[in-house]
C-alpha atoms as a PDB file:
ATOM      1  CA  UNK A   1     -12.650  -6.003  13.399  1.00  0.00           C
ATOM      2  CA  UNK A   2     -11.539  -6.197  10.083  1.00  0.00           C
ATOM      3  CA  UNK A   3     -10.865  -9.410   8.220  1.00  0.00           C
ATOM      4  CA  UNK A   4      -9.723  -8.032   4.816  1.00  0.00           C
ATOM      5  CA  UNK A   5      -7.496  -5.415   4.605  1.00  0.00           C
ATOM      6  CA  UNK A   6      -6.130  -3.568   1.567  1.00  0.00           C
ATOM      7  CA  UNK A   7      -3.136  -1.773   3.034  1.00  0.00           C
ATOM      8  CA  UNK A   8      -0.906   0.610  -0.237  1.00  0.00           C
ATOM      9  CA  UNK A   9       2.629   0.520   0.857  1.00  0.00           C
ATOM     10  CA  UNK A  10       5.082   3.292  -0.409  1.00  0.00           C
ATOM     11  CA  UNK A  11       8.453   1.920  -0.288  1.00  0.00           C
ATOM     12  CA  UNK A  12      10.105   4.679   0.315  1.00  0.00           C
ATOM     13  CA  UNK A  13       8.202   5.730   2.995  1.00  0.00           C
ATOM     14  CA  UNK A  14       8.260   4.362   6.858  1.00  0.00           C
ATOM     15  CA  UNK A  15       4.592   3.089   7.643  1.00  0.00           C
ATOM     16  CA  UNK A  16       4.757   2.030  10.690  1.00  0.00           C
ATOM     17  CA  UNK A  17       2.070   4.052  12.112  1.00  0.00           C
ATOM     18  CA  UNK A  18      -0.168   2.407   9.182  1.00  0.00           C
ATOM     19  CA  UNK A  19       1.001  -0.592  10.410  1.00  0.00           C
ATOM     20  CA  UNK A  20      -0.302  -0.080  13.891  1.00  0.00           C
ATOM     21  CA  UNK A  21      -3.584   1.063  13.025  1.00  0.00           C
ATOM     22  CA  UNK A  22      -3.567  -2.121  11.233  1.00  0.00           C
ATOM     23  CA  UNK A  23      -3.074  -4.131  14.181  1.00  0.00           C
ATOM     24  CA  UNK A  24      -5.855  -2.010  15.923  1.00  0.00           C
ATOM     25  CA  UNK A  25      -8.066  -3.177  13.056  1.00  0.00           C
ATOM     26  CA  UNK A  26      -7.032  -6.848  12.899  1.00  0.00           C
ATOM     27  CA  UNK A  27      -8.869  -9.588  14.775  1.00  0.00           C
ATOM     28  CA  UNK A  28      -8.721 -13.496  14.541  1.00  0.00           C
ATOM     29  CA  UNK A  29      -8.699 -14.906  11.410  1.00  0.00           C
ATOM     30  CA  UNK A  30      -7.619 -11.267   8.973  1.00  0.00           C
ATOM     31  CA  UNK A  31      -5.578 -11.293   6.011  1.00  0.00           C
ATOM     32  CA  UNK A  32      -3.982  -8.293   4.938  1.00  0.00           C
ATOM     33  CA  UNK A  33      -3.047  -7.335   1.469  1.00  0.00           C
ATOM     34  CA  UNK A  34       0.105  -5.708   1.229  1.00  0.00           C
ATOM     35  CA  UNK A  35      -0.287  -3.537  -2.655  1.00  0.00           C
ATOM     36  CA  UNK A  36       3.115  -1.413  -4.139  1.00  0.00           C
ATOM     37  CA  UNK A  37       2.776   0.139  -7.635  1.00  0.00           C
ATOM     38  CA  UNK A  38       5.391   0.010  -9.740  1.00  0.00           C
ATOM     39  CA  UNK A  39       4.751   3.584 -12.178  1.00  0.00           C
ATOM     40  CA  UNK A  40       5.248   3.061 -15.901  1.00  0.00           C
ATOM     41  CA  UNK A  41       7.837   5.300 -15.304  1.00  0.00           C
ATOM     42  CA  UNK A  42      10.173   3.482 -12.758  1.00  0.00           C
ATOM     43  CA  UNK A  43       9.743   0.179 -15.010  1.00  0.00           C
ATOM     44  CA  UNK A  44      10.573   1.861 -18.505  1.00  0.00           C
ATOM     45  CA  UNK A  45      13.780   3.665 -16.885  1.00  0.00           C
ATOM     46  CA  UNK A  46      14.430  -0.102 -15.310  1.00  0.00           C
ATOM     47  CA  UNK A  47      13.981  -1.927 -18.578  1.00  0.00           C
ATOM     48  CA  UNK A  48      16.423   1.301 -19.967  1.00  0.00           C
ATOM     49  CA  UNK A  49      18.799   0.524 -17.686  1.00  0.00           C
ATOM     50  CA  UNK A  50      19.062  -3.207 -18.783  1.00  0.00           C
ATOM     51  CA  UNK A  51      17.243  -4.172 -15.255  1.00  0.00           C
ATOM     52  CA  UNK A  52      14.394  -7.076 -16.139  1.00  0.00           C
ATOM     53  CA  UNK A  53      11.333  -5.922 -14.677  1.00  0.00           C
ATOM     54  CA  UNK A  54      11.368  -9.176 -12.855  1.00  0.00           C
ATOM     55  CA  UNK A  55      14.984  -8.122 -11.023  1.00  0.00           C
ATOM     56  CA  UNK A  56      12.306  -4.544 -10.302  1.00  0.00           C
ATOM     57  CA  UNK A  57       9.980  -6.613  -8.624  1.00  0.00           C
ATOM     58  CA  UNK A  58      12.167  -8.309  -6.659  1.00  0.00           C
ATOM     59  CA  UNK A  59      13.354  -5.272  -5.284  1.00  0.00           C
ATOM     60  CA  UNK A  60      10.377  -3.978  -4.533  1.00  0.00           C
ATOM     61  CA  UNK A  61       9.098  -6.878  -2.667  1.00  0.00           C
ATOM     62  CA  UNK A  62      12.540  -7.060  -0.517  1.00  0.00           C
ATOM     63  CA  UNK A  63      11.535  -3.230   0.089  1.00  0.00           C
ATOM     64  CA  UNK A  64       8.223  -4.607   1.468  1.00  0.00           C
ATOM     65  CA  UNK A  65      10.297  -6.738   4.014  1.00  0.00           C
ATOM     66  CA  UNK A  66       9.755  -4.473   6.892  1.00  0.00           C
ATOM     67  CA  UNK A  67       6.379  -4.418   6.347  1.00  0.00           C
ATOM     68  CA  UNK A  68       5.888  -8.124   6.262  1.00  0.00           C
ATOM     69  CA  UNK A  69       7.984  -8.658   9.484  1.00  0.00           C
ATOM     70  CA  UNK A  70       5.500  -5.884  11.019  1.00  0.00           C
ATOM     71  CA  UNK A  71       2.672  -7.499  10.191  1.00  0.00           C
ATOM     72  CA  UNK A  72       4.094 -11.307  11.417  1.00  0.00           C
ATOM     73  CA  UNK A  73       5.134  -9.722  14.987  1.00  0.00           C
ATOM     74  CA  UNK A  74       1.533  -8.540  14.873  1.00  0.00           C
ATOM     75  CA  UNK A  75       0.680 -12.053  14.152  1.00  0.00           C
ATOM     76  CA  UNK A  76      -1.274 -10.961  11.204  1.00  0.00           C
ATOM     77  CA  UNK A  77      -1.591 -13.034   7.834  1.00  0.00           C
ATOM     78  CA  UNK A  78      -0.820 -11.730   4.782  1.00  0.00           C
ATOM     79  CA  UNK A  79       0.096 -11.510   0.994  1.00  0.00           C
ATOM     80  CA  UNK A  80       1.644  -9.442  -0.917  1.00  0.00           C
ATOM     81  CA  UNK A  81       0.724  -7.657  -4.642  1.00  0.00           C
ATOM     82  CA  UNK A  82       3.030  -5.672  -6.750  1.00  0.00           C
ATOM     83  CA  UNK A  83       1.636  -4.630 -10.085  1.00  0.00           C
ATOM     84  CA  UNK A  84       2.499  -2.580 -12.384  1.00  0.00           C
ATOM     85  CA  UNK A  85       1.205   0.671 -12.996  1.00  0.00           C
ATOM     86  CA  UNK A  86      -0.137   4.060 -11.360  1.00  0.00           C
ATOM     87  CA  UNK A  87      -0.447   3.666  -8.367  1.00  0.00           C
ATOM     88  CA  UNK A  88      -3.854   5.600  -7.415  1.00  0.00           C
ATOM     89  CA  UNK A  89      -5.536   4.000 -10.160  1.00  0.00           C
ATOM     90  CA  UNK A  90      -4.228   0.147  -9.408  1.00  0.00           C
ATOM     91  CA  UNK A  91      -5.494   1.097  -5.692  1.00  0.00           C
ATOM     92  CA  UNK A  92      -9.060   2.167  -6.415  1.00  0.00           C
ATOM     93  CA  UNK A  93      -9.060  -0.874  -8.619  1.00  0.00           C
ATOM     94  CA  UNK A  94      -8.360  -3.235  -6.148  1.00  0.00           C
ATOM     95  CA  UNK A  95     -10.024  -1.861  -3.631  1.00  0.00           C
ATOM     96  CA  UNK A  96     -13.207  -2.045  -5.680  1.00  0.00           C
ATOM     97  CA  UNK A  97     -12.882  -5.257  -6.421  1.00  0.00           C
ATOM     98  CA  UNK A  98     -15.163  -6.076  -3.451  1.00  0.00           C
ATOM     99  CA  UNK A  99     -12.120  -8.207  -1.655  1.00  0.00           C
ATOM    100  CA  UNK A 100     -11.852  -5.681   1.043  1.00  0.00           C
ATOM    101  CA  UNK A 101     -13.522  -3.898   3.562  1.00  0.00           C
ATOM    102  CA  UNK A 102     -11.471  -1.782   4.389  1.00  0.00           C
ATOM    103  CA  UNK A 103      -8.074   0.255   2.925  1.00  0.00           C
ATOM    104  CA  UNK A 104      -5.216   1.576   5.126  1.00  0.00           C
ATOM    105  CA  UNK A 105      -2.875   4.121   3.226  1.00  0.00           C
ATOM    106  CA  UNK A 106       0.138   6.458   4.592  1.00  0.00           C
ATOM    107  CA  UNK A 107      -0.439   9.891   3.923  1.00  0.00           C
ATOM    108  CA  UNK A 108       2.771  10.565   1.749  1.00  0.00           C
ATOM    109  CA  UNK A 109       3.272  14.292   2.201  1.00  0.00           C
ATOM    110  CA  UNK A 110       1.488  14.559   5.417  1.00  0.00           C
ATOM    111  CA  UNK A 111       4.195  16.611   6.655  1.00  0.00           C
ATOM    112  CA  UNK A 112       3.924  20.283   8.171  1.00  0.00           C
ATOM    113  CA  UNK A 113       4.471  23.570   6.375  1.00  0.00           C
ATOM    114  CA  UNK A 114       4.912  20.821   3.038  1.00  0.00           C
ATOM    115  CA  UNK A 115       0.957  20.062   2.262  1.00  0.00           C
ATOM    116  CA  UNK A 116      -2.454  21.212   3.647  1.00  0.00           C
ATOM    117  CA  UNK A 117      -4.478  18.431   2.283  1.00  0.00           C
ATOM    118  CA  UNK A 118      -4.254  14.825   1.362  1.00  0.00           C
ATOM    119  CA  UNK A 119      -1.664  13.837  -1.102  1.00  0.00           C
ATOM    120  CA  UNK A 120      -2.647  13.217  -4.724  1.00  0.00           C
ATOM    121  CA  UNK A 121      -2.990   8.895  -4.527  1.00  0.00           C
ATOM    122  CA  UNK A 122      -4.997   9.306  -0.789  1.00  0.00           C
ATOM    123  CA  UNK A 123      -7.161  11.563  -2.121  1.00  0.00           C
ATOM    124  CA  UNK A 124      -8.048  10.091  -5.359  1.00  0.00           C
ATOM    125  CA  UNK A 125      -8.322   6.286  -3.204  1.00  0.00           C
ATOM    126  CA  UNK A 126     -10.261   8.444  -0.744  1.00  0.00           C
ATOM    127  CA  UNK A 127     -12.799   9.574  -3.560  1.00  0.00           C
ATOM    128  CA  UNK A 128     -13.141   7.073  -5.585  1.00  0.00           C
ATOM    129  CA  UNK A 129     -13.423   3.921  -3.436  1.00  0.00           C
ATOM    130  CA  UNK A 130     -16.472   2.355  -2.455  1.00  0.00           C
ATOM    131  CA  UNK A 131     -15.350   1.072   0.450  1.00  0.00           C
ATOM    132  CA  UNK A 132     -13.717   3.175   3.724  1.00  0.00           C
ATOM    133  CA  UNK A 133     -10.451   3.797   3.558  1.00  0.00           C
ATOM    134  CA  UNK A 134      -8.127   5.201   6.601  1.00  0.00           C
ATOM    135  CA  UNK A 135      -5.530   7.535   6.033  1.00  0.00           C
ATOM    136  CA  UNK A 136      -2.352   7.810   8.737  1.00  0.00           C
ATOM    137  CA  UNK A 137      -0.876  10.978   8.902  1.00  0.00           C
END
């Protein structure tokens, strides 16, 4: 078992199979670390549209409701980081940053007859960190 867990949520994306292979990983005492990117490109079209990045972040984190209310029928502790930024790069970076032992990630475009292979930010996080990281189709 597990007891840090860096775990990239899309929010545009259902994770719940992430989010059980989560709860297969989780024992007593784990913490999970919930992590959404927020592209340079979403938060200069927000700021465009006179939306404060704060009011962006909001919205993102009531996006990662789901997600939380997963991981508390689970029974599994958590917190929550949105940052700003691409998203494969903030990923690596925190998963480097020798916090976690492991990182859970959806496979975005996972889907038949769409993509072969991993999608662009699971393969980068899959290359470049230095710790294991599971990937849910």
């Amino acid at each position: 078992m597990f007891k840090n867990i860096l775990l990239g949520v899309d929010t545009t994306l259902k994770n719940e199979k992430a989010l059980d292979e989560v709860s297969k990983l989780a024992g007593e005492g784990t913490k999970v670390t919930i992590l959404n990117a927020i592209s340079e490109q979403d938060a200069q079209a927000s700021i465009k549209s006179g939306v404060h990045l704060d009011k962006l972040v909001e919205k993102r984190s009531e996006g990662l409701e789901s997600t939380r209310n997963a991981l508390k029928e689970y029974g599994i502790d958590y917190d929550e980081i949105i940052v700003r930024g691409n998203a494969k790069e903030q990923l690596v970076r925190e998963a480097n940053s020798g916090k976690y032992e492991i990182v859970v990630l959806s496979n975005r475009k996972a889907e038949d007859k769409k993509k072969f292979v991993l999608g662009s930010v699971s393969h980068k996080v899959a290359k470049r960190a230095r710790i294991p990281v599971l990937i849910v189709k």
